[in-house]
PDB file of N, CA and C in Angstrom:
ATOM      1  N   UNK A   1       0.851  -1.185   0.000  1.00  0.00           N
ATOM      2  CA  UNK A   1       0.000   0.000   0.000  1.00  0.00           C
ATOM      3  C   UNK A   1       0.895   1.246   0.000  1.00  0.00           C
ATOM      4  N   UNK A   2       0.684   2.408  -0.450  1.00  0.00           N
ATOM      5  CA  UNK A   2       1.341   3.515  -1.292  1.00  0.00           C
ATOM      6  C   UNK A   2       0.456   4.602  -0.960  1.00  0.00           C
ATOM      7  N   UNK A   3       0.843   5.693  -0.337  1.00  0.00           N
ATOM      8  CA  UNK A   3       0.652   7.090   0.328  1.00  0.00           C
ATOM      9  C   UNK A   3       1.173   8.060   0.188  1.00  0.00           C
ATOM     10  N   UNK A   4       0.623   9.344  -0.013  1.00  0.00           N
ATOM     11  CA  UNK A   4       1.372  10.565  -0.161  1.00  0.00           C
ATOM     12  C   UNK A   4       1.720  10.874   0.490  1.00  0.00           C
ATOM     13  N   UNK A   5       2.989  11.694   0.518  1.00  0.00           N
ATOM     14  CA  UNK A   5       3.537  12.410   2.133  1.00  0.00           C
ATOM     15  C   UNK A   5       4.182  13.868   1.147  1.00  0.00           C
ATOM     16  N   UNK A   6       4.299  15.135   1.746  1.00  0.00           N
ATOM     17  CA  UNK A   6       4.931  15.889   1.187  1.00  0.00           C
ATOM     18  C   UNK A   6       5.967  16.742   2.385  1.00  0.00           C
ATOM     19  N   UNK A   7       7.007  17.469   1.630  1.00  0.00           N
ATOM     20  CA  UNK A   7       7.995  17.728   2.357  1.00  0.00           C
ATOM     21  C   UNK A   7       8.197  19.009   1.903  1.00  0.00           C
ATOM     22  N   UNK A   8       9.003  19.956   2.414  1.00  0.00           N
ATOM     23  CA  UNK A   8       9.333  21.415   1.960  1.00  0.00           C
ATOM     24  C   UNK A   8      10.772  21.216   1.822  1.00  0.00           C
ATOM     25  N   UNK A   9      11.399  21.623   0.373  1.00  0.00           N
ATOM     26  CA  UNK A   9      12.748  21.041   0.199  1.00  0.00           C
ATOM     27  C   UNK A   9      13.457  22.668   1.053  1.00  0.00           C
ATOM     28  N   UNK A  10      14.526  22.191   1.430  1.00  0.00           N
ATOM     29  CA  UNK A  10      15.174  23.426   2.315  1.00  0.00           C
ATOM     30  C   UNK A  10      16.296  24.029   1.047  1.00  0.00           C
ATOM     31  N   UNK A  11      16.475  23.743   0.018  1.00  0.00           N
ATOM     32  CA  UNK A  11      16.688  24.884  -1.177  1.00  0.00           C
ATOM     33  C   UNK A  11      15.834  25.887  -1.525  1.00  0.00           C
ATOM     34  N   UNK A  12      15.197  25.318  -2.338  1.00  0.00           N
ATOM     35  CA  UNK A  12      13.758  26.689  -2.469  1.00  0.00           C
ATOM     36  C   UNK A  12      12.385  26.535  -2.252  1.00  0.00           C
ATOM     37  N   UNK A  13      12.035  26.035  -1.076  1.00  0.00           N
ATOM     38  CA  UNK A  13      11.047  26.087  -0.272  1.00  0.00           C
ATOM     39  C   UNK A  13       9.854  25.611  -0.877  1.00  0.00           C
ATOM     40  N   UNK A  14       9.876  24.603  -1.435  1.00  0.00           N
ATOM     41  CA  UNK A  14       8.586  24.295  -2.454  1.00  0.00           C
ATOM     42  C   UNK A  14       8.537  22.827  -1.874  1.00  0.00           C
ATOM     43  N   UNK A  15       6.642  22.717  -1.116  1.00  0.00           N
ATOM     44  CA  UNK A  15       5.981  21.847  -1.278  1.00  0.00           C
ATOM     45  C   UNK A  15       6.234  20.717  -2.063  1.00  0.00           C
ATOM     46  N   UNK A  16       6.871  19.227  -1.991  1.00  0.00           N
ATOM     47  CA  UNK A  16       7.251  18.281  -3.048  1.00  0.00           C
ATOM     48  C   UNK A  16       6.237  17.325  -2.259  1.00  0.00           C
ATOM     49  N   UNK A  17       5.663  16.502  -3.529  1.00  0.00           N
ATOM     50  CA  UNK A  17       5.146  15.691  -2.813  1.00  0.00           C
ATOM     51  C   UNK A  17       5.381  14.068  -3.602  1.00  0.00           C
ATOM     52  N   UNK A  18       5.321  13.172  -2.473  1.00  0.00           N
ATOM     53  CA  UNK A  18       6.548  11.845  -2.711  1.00  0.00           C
ATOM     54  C   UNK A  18       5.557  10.875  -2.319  1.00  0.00           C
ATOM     55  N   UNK A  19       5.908   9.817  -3.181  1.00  0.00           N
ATOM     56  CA  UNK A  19       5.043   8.386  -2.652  1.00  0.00           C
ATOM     57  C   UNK A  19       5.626   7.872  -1.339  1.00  0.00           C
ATOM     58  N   UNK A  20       5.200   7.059  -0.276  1.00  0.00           N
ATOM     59  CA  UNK A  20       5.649   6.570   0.645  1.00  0.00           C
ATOM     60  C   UNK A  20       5.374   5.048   0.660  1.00  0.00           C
ATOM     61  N   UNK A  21       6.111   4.109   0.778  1.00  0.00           N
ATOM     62  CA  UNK A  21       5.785   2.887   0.220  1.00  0.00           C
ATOM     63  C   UNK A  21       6.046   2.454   1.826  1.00  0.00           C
ATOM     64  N   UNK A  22       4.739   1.840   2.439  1.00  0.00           N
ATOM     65  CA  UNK A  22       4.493   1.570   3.664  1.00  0.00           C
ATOM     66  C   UNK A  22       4.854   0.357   3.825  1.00  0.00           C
ATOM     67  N   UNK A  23       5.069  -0.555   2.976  1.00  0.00           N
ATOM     68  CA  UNK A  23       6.277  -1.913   2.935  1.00  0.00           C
ATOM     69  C   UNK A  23       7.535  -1.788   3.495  1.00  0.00           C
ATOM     70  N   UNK A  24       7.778  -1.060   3.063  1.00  0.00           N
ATOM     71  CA  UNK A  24       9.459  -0.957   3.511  1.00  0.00           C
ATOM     72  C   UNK A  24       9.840  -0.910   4.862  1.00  0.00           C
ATOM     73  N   UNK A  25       9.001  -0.669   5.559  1.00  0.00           N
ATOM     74  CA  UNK A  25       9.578  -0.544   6.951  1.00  0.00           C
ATOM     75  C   UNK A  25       8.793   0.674   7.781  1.00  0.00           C
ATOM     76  N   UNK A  26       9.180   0.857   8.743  1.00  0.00           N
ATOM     77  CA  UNK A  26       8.254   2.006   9.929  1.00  0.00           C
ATOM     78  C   UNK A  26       9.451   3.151   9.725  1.00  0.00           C
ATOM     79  N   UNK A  27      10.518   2.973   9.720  1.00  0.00           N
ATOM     80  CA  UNK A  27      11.585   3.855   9.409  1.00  0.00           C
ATOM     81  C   UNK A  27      12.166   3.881   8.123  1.00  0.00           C
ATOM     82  N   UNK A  28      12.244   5.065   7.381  1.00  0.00           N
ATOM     83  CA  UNK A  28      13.320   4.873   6.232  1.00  0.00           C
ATOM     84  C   UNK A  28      13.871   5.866   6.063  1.00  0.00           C
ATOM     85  N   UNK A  29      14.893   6.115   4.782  1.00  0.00           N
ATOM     86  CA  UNK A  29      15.644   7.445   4.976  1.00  0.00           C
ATOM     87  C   UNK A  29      16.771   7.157   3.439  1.00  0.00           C
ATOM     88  N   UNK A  30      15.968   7.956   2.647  1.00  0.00           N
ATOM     89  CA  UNK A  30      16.850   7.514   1.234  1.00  0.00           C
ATOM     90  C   UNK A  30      17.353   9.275   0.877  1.00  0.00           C
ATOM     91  N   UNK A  31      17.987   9.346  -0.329  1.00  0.00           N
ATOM     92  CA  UNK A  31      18.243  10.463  -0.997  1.00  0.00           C
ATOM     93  C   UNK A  31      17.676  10.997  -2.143  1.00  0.00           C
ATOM     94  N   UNK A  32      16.897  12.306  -2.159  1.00  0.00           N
ATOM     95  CA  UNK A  32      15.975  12.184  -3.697  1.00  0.00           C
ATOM     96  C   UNK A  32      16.254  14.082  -4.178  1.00  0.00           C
ATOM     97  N   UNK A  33      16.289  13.515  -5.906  1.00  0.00           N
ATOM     98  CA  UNK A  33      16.222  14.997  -5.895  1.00  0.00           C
ATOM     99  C   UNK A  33      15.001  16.193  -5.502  1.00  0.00           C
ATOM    100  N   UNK A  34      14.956  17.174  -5.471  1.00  0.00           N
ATOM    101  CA  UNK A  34      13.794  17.972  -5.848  1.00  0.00           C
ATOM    102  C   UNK A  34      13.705  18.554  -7.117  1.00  0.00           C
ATOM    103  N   UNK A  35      12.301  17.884  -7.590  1.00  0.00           N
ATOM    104  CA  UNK A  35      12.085  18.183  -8.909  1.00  0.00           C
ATOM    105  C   UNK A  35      11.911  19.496  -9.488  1.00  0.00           C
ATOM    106  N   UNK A  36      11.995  20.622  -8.424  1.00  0.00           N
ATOM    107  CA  UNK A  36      11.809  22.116  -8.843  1.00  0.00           C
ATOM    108  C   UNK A  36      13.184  22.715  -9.076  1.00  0.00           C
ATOM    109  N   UNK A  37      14.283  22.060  -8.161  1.00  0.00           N
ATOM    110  CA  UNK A  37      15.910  22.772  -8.313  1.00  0.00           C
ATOM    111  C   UNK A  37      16.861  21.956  -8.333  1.00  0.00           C
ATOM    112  N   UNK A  38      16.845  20.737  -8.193  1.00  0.00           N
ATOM    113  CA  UNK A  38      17.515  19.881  -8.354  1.00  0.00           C
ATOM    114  C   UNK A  38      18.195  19.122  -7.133  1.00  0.00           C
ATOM    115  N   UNK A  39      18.318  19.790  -5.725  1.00  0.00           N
ATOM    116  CA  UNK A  39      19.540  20.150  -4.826  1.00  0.00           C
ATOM    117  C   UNK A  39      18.806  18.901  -4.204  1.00  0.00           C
ATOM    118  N   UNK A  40      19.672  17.754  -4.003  1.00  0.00           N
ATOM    119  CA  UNK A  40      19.576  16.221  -3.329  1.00  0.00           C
ATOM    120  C   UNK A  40      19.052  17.011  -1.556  1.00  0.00           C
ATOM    121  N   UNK A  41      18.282  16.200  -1.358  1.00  0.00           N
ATOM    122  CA  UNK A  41      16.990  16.054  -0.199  1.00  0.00           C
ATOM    123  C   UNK A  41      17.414  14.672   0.424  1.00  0.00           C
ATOM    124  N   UNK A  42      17.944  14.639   1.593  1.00  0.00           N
ATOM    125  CA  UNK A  42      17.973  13.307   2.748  1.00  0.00           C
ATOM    126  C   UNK A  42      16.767  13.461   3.091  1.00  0.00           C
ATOM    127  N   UNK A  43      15.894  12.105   2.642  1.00  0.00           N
ATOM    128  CA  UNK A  43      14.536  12.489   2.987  1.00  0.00           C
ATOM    129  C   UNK A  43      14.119  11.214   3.920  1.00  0.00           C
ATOM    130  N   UNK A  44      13.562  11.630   5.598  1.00  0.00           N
ATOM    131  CA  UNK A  44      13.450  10.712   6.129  1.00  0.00           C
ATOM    132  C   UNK A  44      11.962  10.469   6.709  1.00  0.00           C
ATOM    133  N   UNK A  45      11.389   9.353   6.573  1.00  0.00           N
ATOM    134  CA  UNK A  45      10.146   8.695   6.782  1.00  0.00           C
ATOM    135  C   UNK A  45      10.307   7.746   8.154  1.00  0.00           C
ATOM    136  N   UNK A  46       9.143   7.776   9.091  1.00  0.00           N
ATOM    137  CA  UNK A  46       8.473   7.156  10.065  1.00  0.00           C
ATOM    138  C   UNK A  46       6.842   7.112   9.921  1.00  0.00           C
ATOM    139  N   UNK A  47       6.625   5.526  10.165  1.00  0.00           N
ATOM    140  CA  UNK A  47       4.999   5.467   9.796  1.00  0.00           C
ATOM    141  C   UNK A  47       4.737   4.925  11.364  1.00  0.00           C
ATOM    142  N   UNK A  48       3.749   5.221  11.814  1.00  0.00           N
ATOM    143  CA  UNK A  48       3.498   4.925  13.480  1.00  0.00           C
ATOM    144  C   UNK A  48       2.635   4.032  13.267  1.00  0.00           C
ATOM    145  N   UNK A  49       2.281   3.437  14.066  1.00  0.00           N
ATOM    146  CA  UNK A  49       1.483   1.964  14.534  1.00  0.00           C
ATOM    147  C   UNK A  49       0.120   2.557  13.072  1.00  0.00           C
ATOM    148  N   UNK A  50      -0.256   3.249  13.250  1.00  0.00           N
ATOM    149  CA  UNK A  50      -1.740   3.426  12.491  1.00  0.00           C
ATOM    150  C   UNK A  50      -1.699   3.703  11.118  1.00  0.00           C
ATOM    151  N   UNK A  51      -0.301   3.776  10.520  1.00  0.00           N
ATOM    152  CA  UNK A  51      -0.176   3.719   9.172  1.00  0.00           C
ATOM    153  C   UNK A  51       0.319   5.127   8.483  1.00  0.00           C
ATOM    154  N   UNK A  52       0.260   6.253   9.590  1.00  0.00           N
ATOM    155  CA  UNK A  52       0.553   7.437   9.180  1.00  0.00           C
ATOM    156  C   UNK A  52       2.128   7.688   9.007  1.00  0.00           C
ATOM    157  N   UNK A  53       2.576   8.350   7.847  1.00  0.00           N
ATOM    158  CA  UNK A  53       3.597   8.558   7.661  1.00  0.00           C
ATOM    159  C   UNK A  53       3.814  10.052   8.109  1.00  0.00           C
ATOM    160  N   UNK A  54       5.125   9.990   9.095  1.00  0.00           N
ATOM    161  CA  UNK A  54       5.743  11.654   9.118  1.00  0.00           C
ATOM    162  C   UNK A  54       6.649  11.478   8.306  1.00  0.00           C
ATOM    163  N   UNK A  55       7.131  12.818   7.490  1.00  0.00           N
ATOM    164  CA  UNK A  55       8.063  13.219   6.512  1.00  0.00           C
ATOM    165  C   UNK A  55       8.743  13.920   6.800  1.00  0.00           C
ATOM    166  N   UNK A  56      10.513  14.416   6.921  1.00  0.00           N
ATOM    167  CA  UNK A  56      11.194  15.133   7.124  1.00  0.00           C
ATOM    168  C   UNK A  56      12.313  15.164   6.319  1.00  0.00           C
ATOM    169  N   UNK A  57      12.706  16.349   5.981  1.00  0.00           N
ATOM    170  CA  UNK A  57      13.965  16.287   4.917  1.00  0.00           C
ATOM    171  C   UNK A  57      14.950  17.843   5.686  1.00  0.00           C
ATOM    172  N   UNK A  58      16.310  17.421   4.677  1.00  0.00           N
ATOM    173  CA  UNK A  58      17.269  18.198   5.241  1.00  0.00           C
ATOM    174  C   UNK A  58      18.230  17.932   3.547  1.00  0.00           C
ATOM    175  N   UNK A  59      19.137  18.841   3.590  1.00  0.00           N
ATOM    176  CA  UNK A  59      19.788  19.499   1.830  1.00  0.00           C
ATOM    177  C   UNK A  59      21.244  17.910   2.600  1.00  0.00           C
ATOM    178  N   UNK A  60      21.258  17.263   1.436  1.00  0.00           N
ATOM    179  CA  UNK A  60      22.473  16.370   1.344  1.00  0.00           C
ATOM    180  C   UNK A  60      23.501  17.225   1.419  1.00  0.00           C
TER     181      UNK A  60
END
């Protein structure tokens, strides 16, 4: 099962919004670009007991 989560990239401040693939684990934490400027996003995911994903990112 597959969920939206969105993040504010800390280059130029724009709303991105990312699939969250709730398989993978309760924790994850990959590297992605942002599709508005390019500047690589450490983007890290936690889904809590009820399926909700929090989203947090920080500039690679």
């Amino acid at each position: 099962m597959n969920e939206d989560a969105t993040y504010i990239c800390d280059s130029c401040g724009e709303e991105i919004v990312v699939p969250v693939d709730l398989s993978q684990g309760s924790r994850q934490e990959y590297v992605e670009d942002c599709p508005v400027c390019c500047c690589a996003n450490v983007i890290q995911v936690e889904i809590d007991s009820d399926g909700y994903a929090m989203i947090s990112s920080h500039l690679e």
